[in-house]
PDB file of N, CA and C in Angstrom:
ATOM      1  N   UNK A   1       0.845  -1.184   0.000  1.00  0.00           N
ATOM      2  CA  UNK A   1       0.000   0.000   0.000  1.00  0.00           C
ATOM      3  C   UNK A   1       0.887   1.244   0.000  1.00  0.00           C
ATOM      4  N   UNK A   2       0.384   2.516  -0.773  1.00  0.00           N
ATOM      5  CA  UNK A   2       1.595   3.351  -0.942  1.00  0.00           C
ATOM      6  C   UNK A   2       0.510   4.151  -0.300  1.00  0.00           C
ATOM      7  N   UNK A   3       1.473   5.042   0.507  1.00  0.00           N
ATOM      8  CA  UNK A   3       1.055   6.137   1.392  1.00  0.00           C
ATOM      9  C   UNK A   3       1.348   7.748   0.700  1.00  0.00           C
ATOM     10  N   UNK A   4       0.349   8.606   0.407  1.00  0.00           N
ATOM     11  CA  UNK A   4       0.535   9.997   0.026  1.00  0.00           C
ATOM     12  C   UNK A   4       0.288  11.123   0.857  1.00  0.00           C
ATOM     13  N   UNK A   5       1.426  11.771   0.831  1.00  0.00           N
ATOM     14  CA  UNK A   5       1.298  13.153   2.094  1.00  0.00           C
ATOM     15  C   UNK A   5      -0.262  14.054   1.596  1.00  0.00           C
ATOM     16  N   UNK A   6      -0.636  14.703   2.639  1.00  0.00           N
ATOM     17  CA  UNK A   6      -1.886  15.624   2.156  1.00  0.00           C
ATOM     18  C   UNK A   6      -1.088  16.704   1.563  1.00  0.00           C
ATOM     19  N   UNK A   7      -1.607  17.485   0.886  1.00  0.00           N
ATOM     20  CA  UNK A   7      -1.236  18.661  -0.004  1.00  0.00           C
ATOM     21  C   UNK A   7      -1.754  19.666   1.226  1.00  0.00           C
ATOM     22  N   UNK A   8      -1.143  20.011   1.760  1.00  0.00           N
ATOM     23  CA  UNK A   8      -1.971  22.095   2.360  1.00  0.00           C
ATOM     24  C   UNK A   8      -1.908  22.941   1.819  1.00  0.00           C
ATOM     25  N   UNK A   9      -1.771  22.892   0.714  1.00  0.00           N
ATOM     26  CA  UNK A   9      -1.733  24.562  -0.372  1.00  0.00           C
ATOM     27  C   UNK A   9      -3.258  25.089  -0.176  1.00  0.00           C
ATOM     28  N   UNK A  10      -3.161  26.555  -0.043  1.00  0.00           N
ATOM     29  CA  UNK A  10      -5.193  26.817   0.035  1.00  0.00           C
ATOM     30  C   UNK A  10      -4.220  28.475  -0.790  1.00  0.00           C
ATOM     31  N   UNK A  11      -5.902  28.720  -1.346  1.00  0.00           N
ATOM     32  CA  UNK A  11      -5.626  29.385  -2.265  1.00  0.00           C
ATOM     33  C   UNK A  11      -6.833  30.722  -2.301  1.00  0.00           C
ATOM     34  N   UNK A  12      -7.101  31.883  -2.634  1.00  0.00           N
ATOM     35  CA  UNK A  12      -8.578  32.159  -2.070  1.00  0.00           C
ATOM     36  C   UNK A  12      -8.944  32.829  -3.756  1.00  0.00           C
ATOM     37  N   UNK A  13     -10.570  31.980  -4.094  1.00  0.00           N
ATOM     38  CA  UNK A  13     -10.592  31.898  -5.538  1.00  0.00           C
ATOM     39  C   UNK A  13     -11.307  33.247  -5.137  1.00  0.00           C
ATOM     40  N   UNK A  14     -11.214  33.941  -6.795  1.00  0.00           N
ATOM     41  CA  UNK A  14     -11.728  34.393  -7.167  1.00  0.00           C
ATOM     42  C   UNK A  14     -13.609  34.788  -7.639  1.00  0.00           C
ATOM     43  N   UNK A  15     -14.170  35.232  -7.194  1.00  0.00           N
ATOM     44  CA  UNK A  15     -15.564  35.009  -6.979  1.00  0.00           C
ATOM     45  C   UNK A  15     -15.953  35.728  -8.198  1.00  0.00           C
ATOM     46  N   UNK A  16     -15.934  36.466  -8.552  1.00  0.00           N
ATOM     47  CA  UNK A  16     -15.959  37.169 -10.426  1.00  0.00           C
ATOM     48  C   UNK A  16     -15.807  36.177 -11.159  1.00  0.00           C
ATOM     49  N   UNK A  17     -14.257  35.713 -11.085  1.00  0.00           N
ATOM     50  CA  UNK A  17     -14.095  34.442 -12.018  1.00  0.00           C
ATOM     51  C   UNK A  17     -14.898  33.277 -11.835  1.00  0.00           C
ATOM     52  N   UNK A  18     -15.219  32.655 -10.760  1.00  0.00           N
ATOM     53  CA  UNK A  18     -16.269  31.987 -10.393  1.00  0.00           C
ATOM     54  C   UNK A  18     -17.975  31.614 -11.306  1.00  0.00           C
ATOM     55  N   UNK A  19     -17.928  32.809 -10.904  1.00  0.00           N
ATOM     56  CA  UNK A  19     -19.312  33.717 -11.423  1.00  0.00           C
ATOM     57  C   UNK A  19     -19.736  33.583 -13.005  1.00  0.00           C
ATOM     58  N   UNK A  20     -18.111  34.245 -13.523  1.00  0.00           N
ATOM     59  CA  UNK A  20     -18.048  33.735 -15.223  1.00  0.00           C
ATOM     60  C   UNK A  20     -17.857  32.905 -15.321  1.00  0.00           C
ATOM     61  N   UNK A  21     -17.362  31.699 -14.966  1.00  0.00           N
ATOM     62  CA  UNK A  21     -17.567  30.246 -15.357  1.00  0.00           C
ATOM     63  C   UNK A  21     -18.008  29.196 -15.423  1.00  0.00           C
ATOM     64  N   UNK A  22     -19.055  29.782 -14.256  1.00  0.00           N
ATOM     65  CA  UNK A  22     -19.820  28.929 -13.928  1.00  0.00           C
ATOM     66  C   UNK A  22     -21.397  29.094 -13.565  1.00  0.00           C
ATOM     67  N   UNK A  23     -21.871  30.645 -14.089  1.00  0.00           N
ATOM     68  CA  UNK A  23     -22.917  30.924 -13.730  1.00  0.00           C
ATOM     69  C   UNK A  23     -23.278  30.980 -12.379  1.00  0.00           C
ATOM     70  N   UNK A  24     -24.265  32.167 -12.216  1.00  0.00           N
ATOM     71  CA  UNK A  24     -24.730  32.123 -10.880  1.00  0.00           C
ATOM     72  C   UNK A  24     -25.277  31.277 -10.548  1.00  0.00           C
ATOM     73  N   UNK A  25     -25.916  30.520 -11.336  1.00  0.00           N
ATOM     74  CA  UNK A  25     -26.973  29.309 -10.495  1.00  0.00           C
ATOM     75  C   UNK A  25     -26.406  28.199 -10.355  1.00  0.00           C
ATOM     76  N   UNK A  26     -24.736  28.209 -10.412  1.00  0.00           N
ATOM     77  CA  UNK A  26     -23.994  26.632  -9.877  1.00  0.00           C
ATOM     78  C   UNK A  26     -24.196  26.901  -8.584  1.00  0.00           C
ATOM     79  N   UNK A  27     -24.110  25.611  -7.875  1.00  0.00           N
ATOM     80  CA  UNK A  27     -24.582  25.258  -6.708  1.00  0.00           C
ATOM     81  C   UNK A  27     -23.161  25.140  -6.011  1.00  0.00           C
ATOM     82  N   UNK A  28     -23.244  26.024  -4.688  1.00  0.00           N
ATOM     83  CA  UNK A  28     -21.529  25.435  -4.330  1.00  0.00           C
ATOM     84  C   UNK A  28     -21.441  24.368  -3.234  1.00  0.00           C
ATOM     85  N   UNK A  29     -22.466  23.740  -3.475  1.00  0.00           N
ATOM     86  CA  UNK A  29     -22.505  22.196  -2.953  1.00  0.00           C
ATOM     87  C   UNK A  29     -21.465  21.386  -4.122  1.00  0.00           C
ATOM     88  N   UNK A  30     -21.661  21.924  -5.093  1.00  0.00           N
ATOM     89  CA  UNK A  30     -20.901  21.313  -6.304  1.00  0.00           C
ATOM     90  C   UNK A  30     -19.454  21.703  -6.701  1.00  0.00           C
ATOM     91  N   UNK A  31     -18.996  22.997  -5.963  1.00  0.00           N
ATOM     92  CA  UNK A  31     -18.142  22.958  -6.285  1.00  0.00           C
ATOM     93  C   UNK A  31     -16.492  22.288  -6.594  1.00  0.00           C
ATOM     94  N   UNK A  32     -16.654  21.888  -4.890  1.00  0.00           N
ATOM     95  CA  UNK A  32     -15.237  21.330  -4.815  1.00  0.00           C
ATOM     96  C   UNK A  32     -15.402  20.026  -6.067  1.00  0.00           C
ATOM     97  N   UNK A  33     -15.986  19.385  -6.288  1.00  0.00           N
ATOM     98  CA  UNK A  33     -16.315  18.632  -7.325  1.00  0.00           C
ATOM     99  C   UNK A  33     -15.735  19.277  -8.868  1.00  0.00           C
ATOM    100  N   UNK A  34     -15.399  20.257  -8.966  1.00  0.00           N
ATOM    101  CA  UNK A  34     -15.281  20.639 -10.306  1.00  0.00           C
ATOM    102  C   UNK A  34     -13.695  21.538 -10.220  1.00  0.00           C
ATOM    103  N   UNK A  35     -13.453  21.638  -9.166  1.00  0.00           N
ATOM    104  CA  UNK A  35     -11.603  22.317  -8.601  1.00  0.00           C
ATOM    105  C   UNK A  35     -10.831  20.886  -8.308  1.00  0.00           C
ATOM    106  N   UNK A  36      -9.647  21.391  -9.073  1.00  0.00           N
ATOM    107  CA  UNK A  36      -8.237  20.492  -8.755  1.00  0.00           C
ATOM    108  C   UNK A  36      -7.634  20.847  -8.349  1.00  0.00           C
ATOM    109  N   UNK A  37      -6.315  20.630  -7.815  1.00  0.00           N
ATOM    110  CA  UNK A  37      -5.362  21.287  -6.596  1.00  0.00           C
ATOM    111  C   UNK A  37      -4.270  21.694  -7.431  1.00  0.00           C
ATOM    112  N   UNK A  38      -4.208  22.877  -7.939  1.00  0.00           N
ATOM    113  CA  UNK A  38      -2.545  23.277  -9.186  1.00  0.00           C
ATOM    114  C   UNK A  38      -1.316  22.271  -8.929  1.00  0.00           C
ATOM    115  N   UNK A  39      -1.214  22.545  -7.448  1.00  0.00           N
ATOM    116  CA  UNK A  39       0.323  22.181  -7.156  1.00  0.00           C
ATOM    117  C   UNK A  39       0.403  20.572  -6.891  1.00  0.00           C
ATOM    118  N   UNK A  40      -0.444  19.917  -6.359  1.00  0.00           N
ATOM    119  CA  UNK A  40      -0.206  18.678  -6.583  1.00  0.00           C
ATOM    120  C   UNK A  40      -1.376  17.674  -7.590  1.00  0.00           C
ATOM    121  N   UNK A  41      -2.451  18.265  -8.294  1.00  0.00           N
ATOM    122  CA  UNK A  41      -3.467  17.795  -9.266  1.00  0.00           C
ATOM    123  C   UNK A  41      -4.630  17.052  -8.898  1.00  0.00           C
ATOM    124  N   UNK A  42      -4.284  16.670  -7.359  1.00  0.00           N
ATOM    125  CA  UNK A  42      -5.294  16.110  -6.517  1.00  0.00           C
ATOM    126  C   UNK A  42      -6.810  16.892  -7.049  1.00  0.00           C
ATOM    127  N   UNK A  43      -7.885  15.985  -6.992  1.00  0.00           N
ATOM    128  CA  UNK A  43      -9.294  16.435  -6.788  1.00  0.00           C
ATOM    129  C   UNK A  43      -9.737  16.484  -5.544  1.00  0.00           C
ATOM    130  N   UNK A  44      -9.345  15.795  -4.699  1.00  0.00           N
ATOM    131  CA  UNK A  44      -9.093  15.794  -3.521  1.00  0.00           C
ATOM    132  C   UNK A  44      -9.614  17.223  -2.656  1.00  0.00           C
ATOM    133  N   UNK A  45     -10.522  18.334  -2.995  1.00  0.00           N
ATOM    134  CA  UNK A  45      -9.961  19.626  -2.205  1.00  0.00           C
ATOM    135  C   UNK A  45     -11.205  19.940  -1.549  1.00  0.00           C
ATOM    136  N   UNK A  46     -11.097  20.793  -0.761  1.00  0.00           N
ATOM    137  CA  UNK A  46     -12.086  21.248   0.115  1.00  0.00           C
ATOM    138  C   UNK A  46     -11.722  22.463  -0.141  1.00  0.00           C
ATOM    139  N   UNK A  47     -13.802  22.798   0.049  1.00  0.00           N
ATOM    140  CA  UNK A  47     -13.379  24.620  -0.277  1.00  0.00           C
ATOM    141  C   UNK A  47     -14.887  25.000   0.875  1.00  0.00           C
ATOM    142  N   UNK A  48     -14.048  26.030   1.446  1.00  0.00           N
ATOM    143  CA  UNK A  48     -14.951  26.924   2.990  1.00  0.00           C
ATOM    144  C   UNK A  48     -15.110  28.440   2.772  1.00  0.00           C
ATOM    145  N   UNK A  49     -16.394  28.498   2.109  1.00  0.00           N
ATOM    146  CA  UNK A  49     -16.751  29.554   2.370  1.00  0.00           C
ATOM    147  C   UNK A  49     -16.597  30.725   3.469  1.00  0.00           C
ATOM    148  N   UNK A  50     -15.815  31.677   3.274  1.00  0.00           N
ATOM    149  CA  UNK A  50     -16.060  32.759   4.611  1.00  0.00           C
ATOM    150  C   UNK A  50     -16.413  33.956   3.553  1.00  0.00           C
ATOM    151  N   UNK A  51     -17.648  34.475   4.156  1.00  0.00           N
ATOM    152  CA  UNK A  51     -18.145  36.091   3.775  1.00  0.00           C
ATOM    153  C   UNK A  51     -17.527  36.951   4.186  1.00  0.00           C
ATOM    154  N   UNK A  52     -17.585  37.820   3.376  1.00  0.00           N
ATOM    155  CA  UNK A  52     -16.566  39.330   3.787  1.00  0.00           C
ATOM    156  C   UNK A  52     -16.388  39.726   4.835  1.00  0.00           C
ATOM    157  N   UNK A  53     -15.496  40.393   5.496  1.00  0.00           N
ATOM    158  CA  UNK A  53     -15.726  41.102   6.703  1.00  0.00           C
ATOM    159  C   UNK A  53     -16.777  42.126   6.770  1.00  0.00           C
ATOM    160  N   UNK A  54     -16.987  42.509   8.076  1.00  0.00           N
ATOM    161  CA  UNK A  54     -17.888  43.676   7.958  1.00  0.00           C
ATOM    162  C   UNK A  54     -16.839  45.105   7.434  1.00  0.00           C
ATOM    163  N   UNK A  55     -15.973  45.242   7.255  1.00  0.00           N
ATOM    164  CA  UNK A  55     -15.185  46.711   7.341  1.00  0.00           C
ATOM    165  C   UNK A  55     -15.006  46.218   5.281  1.00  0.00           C
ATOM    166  N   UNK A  56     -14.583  45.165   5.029  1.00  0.00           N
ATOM    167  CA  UNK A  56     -14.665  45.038   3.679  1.00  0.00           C
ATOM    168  C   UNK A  56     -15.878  45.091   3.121  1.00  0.00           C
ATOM    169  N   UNK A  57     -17.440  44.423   3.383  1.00  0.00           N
ATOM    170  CA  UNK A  57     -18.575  45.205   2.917  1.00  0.00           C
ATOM    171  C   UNK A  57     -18.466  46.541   3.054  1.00  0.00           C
ATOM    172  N   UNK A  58     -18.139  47.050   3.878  1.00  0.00           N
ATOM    173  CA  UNK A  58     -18.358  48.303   3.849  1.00  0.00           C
ATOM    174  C   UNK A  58     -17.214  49.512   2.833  1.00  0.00           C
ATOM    175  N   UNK A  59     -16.258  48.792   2.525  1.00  0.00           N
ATOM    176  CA  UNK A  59     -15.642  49.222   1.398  1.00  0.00           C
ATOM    177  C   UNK A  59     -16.304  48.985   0.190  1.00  0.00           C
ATOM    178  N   UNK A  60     -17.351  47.902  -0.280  1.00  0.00           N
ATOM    179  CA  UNK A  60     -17.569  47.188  -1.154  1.00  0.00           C
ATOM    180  C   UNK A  60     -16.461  46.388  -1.765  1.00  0.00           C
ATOM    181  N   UNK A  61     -15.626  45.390  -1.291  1.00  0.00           N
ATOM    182  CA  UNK A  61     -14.691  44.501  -1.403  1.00  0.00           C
ATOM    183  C   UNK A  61     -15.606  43.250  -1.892  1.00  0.00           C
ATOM    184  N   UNK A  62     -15.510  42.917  -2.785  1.00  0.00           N
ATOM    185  CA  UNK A  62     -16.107  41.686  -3.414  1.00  0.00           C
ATOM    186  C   UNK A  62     -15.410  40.156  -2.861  1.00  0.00           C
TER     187      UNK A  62
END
């Protein structure tokens, strides 16, 4: 049995780009399903939503 280290690379996508590629009405239940990991190619990935801060809404920071 061959053993593989986990990858920790995290990366913070782009939500515009998102948006254009996938339409607003993709579901991001679906996402990690459709992201690969650059640095090691794994499908493998988890992706966690965090919403803006409050001081970045209030810049309008997307």
């Amino acid at each position: 049995m061959k053993s593989v280290r986990q990858c920790v690379w995290s990366y913070d996508l782009d939500m515009l780009t998102l948006l254009a590629t996938r339409g607003r009405d993709f579901p991001l239940a679906m996402l990690a399903s459709r992201l690969r990991c650059p640095r090691c190619g794994s499908r493998s990935v988890s992706v966690v939503f965090m919403p803006p801060s409050e001081g970045d809404r209030r810049k309008g920071a997307v």
